[in-house]
Protein backbone atom coordinates (compact mmCIF):
# COMPACT_ATOMS: atom_id res chain seq x y z
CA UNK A 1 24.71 0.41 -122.32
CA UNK A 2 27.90 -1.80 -121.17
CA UNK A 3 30.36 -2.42 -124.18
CA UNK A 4 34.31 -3.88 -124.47
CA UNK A 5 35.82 -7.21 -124.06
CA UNK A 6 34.19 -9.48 -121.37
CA UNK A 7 36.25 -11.43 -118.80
CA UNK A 8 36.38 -14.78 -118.19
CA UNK A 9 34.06 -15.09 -115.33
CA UNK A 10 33.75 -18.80 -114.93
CA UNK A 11 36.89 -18.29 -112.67
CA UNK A 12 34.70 -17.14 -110.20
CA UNK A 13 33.22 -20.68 -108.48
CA UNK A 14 30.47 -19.47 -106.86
CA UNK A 15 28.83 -17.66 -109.79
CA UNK A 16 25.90 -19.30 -111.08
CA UNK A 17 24.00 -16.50 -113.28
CA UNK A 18 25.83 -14.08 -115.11
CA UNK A 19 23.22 -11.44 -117.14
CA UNK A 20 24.84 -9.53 -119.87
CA UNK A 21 21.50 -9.10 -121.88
CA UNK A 22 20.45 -5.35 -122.80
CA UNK A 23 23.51 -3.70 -123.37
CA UNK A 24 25.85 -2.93 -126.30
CA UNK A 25 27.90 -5.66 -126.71
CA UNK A 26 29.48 -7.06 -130.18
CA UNK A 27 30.19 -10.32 -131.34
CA UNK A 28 33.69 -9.48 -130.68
CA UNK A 29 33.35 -8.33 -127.10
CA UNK A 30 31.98 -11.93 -126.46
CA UNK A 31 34.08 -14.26 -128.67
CA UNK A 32 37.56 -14.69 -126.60
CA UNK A 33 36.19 -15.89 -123.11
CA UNK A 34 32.38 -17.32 -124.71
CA UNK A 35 32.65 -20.74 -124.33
CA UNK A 36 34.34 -20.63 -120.49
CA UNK A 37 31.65 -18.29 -119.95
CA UNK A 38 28.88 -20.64 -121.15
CA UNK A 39 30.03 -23.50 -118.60
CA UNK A 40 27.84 -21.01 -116.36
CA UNK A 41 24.72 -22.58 -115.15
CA UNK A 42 22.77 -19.55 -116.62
CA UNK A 43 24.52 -17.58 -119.00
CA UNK A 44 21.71 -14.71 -120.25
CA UNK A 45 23.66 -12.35 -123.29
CA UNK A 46 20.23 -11.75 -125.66
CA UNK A 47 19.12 -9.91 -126.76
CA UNK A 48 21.53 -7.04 -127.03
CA UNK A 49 20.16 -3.69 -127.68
CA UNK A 50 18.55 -2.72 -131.06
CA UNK A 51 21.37 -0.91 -133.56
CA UNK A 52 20.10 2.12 -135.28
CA UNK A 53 17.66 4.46 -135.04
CA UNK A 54 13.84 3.55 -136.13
CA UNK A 55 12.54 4.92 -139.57
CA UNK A 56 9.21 5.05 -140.62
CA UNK A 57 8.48 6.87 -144.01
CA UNK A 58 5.61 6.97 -146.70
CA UNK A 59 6.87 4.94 -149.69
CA UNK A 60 6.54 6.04 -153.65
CA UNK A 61 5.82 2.44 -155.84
CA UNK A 62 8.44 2.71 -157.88
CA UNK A 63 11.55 4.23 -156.20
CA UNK A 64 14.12 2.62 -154.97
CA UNK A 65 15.02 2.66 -151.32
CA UNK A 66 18.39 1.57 -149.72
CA UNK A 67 18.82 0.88 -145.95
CA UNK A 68 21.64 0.04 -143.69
CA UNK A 69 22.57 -1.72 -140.88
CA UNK A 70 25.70 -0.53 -138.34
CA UNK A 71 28.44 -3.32 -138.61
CA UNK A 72 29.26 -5.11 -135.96
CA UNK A 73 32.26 -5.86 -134.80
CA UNK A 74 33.23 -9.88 -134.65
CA UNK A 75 34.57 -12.54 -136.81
CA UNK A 76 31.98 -14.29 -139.52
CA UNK A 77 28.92 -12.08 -138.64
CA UNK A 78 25.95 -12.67 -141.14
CA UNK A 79 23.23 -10.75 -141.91
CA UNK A 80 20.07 -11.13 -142.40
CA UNK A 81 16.94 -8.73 -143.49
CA UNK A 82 13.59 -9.54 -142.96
CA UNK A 83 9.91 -8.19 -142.40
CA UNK A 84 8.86 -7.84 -139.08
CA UNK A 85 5.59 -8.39 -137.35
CA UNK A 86 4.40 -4.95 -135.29
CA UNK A 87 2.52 -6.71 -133.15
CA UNK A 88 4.34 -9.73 -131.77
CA UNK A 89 8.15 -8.83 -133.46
CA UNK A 90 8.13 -11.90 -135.36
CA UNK A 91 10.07 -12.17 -138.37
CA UNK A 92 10.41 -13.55 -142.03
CA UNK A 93 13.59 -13.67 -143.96
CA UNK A 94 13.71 -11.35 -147.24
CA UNK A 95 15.17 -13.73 -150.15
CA UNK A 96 18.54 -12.53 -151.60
CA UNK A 97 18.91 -9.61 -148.89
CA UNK A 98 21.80 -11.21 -146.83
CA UNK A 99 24.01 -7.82 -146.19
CA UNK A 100 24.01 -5.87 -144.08
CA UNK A 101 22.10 -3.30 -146.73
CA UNK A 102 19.00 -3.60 -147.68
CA UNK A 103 18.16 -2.79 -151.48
CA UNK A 104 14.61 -2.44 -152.47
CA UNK A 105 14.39 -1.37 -156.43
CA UNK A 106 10.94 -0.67 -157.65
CA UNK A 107 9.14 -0.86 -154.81
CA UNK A 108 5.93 -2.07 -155.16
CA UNK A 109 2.83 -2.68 -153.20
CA UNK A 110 3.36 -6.10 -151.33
CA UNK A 111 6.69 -4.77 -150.56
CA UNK A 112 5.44 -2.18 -148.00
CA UNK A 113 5.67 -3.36 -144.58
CA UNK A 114 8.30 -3.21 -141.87
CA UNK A 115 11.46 -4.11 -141.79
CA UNK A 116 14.59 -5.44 -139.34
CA UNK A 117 18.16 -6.66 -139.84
CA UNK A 118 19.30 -9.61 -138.10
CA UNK A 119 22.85 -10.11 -137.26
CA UNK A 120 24.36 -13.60 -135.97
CA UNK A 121 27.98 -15.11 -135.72
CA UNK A 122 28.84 -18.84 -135.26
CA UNK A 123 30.91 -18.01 -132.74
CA UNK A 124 28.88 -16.77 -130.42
CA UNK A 125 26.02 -19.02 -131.20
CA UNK A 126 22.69 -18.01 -129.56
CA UNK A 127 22.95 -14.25 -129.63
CA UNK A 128 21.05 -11.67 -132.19
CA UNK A 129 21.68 -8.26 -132.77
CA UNK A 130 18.64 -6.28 -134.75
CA UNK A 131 18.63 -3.34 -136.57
CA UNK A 132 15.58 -1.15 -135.06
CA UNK A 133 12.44 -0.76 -137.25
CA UNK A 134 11.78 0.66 -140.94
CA UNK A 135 8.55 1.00 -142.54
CA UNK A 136 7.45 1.89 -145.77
CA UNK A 137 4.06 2.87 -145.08
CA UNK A 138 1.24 3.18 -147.98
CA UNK A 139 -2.21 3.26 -148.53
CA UNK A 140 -3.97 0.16 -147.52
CA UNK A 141 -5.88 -1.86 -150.46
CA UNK A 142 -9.56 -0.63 -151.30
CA UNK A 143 -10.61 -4.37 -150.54
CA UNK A 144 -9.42 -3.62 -146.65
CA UNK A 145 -10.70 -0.60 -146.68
CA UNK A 146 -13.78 -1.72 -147.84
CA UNK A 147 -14.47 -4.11 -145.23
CA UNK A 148 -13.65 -1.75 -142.55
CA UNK A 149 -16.55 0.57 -143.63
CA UNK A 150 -18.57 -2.66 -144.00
CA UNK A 151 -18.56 -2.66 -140.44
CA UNK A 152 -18.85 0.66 -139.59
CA UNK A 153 -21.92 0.49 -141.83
CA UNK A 154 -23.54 -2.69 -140.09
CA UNK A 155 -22.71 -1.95 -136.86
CA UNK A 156 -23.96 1.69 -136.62
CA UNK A 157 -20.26 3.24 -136.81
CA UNK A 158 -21.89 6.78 -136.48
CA UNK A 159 -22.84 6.45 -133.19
CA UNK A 160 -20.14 4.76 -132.13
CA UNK A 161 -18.63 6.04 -128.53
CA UNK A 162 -14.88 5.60 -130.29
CA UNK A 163 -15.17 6.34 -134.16
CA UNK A 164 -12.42 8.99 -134.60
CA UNK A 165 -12.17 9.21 -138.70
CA UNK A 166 -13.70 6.52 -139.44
CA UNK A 167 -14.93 6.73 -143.12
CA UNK A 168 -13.24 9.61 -143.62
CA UNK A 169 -10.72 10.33 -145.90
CA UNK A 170 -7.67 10.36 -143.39
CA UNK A 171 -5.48 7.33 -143.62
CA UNK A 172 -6.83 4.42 -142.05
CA UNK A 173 -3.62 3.92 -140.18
CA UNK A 174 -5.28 6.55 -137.99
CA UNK A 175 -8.54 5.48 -137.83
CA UNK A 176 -9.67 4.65 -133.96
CA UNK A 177 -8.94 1.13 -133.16
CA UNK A 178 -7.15 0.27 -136.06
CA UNK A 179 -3.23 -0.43 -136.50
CA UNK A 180 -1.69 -0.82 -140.26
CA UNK A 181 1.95 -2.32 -140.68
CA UNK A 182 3.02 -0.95 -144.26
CA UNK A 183 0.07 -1.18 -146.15
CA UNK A 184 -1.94 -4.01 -144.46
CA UNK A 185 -4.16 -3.95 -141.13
CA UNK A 186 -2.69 -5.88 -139.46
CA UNK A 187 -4.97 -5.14 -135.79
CA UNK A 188 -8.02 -4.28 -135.56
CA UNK A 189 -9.39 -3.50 -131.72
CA UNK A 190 -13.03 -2.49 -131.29
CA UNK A 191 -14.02 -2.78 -127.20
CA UNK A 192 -16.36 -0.76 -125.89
CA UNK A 193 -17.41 1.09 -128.59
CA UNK A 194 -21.26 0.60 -128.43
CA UNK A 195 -22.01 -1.07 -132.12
CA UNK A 196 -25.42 -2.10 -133.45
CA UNK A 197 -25.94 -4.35 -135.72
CA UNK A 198 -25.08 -7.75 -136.65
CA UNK A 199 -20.92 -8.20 -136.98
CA UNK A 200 -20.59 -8.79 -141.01
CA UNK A 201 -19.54 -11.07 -143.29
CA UNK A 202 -16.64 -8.54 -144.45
CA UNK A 203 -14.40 -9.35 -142.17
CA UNK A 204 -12.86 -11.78 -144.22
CA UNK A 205 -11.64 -9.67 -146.10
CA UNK A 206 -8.77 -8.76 -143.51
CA UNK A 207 -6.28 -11.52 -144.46
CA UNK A 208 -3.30 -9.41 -143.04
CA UNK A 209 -5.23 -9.65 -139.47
CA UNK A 210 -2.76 -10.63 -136.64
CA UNK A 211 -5.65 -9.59 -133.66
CA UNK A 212 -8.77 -9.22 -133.32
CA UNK A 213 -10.39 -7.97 -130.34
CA UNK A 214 -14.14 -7.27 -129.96
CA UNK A 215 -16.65 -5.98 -127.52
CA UNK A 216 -16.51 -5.57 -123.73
CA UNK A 217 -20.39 -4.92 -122.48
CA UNK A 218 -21.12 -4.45 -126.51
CA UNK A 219 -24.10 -6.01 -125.88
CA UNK A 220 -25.69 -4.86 -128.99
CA UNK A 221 -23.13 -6.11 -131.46
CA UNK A 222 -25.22 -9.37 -132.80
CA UNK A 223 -25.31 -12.00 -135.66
CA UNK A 224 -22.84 -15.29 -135.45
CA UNK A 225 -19.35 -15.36 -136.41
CA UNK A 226 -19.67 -15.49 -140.02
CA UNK A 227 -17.68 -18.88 -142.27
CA UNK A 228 -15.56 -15.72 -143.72
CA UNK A 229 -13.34 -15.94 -140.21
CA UNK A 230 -11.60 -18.42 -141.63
CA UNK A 231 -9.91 -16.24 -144.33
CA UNK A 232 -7.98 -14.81 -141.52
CA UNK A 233 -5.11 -17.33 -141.70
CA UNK A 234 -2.65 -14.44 -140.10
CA UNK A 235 -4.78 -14.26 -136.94
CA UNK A 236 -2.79 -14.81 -134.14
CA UNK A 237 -4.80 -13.38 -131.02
CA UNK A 238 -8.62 -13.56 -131.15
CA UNK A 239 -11.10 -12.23 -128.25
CA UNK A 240 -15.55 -11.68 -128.26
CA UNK A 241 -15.86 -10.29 -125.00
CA UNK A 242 -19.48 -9.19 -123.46
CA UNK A 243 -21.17 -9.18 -127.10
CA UNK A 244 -24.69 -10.33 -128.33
CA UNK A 245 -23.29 -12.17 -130.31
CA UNK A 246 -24.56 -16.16 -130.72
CA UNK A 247 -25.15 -19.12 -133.00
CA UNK A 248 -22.54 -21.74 -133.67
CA UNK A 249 -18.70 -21.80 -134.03
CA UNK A 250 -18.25 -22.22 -138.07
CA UNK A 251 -16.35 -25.50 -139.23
CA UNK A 252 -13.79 -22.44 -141.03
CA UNK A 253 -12.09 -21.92 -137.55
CA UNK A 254 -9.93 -24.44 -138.10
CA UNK A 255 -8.44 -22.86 -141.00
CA UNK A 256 -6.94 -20.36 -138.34
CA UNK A 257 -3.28 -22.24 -138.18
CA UNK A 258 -1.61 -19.46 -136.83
CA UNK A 259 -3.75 -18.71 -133.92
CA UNK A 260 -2.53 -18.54 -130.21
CA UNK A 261 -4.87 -17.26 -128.23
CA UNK A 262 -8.60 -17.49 -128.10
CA UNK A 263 -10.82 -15.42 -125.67
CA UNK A 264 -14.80 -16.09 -125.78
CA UNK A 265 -16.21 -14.61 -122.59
CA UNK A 266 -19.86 -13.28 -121.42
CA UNK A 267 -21.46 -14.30 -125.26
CA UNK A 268 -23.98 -16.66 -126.11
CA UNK A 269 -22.28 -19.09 -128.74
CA UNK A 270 -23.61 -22.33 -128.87
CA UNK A 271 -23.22 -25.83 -129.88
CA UNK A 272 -20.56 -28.29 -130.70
CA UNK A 273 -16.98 -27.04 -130.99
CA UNK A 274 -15.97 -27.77 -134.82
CA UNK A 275 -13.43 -30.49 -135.00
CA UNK A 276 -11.35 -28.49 -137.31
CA UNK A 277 -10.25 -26.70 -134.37
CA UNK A 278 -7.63 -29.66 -133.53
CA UNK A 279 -5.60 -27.73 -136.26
CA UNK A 280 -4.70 -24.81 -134.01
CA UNK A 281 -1.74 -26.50 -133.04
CA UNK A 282 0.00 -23.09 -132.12
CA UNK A 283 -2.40 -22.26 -129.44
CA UNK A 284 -1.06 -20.98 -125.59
CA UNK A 285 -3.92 -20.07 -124.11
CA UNK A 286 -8.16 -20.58 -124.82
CA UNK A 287 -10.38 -19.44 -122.07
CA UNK A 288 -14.43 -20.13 -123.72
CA UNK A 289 -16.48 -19.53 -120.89
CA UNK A 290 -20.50 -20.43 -120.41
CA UNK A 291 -20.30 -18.64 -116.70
CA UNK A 292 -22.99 -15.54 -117.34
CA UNK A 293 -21.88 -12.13 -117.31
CA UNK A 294 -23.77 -9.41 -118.09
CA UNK A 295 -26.56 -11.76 -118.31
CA UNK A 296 -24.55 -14.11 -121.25
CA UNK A 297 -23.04 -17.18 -120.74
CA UNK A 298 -22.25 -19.55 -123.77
CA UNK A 299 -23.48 -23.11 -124.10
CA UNK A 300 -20.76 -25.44 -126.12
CA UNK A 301 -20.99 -29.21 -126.29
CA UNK A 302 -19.66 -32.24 -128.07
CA UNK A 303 -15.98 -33.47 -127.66
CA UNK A 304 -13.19 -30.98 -127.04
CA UNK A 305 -11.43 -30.85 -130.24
CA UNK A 306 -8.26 -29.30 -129.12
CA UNK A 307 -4.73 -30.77 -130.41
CA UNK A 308 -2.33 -27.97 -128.58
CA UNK A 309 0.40 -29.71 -126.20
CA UNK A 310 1.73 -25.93 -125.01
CA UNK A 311 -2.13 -24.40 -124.49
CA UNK A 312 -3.71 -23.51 -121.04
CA UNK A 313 -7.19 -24.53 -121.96
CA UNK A 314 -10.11 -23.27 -119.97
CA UNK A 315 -13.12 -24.91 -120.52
CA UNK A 316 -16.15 -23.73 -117.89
């Protein structure tokens, strides 16, 4: 929580990492000694800590909402608003909302999400300053809601080990297993939660997905991944772990352009790896195992499509 002018410390020599990261810090504080200070082998000064204290509130279509950001302090500072991804803190600038306030005027549906400011200054080039988190929450579509009782239904849901409200009338924001940014699921996480059934074609209908994790020793969840997977253009993390699940990987993966991670371990997928998958050119790691556990191993073969310079690929 440091704040005030900082010193020129590229007098000192012998310094070689100077860590100003995680405090309170303005533009200002930084501008009169930056450059001299960023002679320094490793200069670390972001993020600074988050302005602002986090709203989250249940949003009326058709009211209009104003939010601000704290100035800060410094010469030129720009701002920026922009939605923000829950589960990874990306972000996406907001056309036309360049203050420091944010003006939403007749909300509507597809403008319910979260929200963060963004300040920068050219002067101290490098360093961001957000505003913590708003979101307008809302009732997610019936179409998503839909498809999440699709698989309830297939799978079995009422004897699931982990169904708390599902296909109920609470908000599906609270819902076991399932996280909602505004009014989109944006995460779904099902592991261990004993399904039956073959895993359903609905699941397409989740185009706000960012993750997607399933099974761990759900041995009973069955069926192949269904051509509707590659709806799920948002997807950035997806993992089968320990499921029944089999058949081929469908030519529709490679729509998946966002996608970073990729876990398939202990199922029994088969068959040549689609060459669309050389799209997922955003991918860090993929770990699609055949090694058996809990008696299933996979079986892939064919050329390794994979077009990822960054990934850690492992292939056994």
């Amino acid at each position: 929580n440091l704040s005030g002018l900082i010193p020129d410390f590229s007098a000192i020599s012998t310094l070689e990492v100077l860590g100003l990261n995680n405090n309170d810090f303005s533009f200002l504080d930084f501008e009169p000694n930056f450059t001299n200070n960023s002679a320094i082998s490793s200069f670390i000064f972001s993020p600074q800590n988050p302005l602002d204290n986090e709203i989250i509130l249940d949003a009326i279509i058709g009211d209009d909402y104003t939010f601000n950001m704290t100035s800060i302090a410094g010469s030129n500072v720009e701002y920026q608003w922009h939605t923000l991804s829950t589960f990874d803190q990306s972000v996406t600038a907001v056309s036309g909302q360049n203050t420091n306030q944010l003006n939403l005027n007749n909300i509507q549906a597809n403008q319910l999400d979260a929200y963060t400011c963004i300040a920068t200054s050219p002067l101290v080039p490098g360093l961001e300053v957000r505003r913590n988190m708003i979101e307008l929450k809302g009732p997610v579509s019936q179409i998503e809601r839909d498809a999440l009782i699709a698989f309830y239904n297939a799978t079995n849901g009422q004897n699931w080990t982990n169904a708390e409200n599902w296909n109920t009338a609470a908000p599906v924001s609270t819902w076991q297993g399932v996280t909602t940014t505004g009014n989109k699921v944006t995460r779904l996480a099902l592991q261990s939660f004993n399904p039956n059934g073959d895993f359903p074609d609905d699941i397409g209908d989740l185009t706000n997905l960012e993750a997607l994790y399933i099974g761990l020793a759900d041995l009973n969840l069955t069926g192949n991944i269904p051509e509707t997977i590659g709806n799920l253009t948002n997807l950035k993390v997806l993992w089968f772990q320990a499921t029944g699940m089999s058949g081929e990987i469908p030519e529709s993966f490679g729509n998946l352009i966002n996608l970073r991670e990729i876990r398939f371990l202990a199922n029994s997928f088969t068959g040549t790896l689609p060459a669309s998958m050389s799209n997922l050119t955003q991918l860090e790691s993929v770990l699609m195992t055949g090694n058996e556990f809990f008696g299933n191993g996979s079986s892939f073969s064919g050329p390794i499509p994979f077009n990822a310079p960054n990934a850690t690929i492992n292939l056994q």
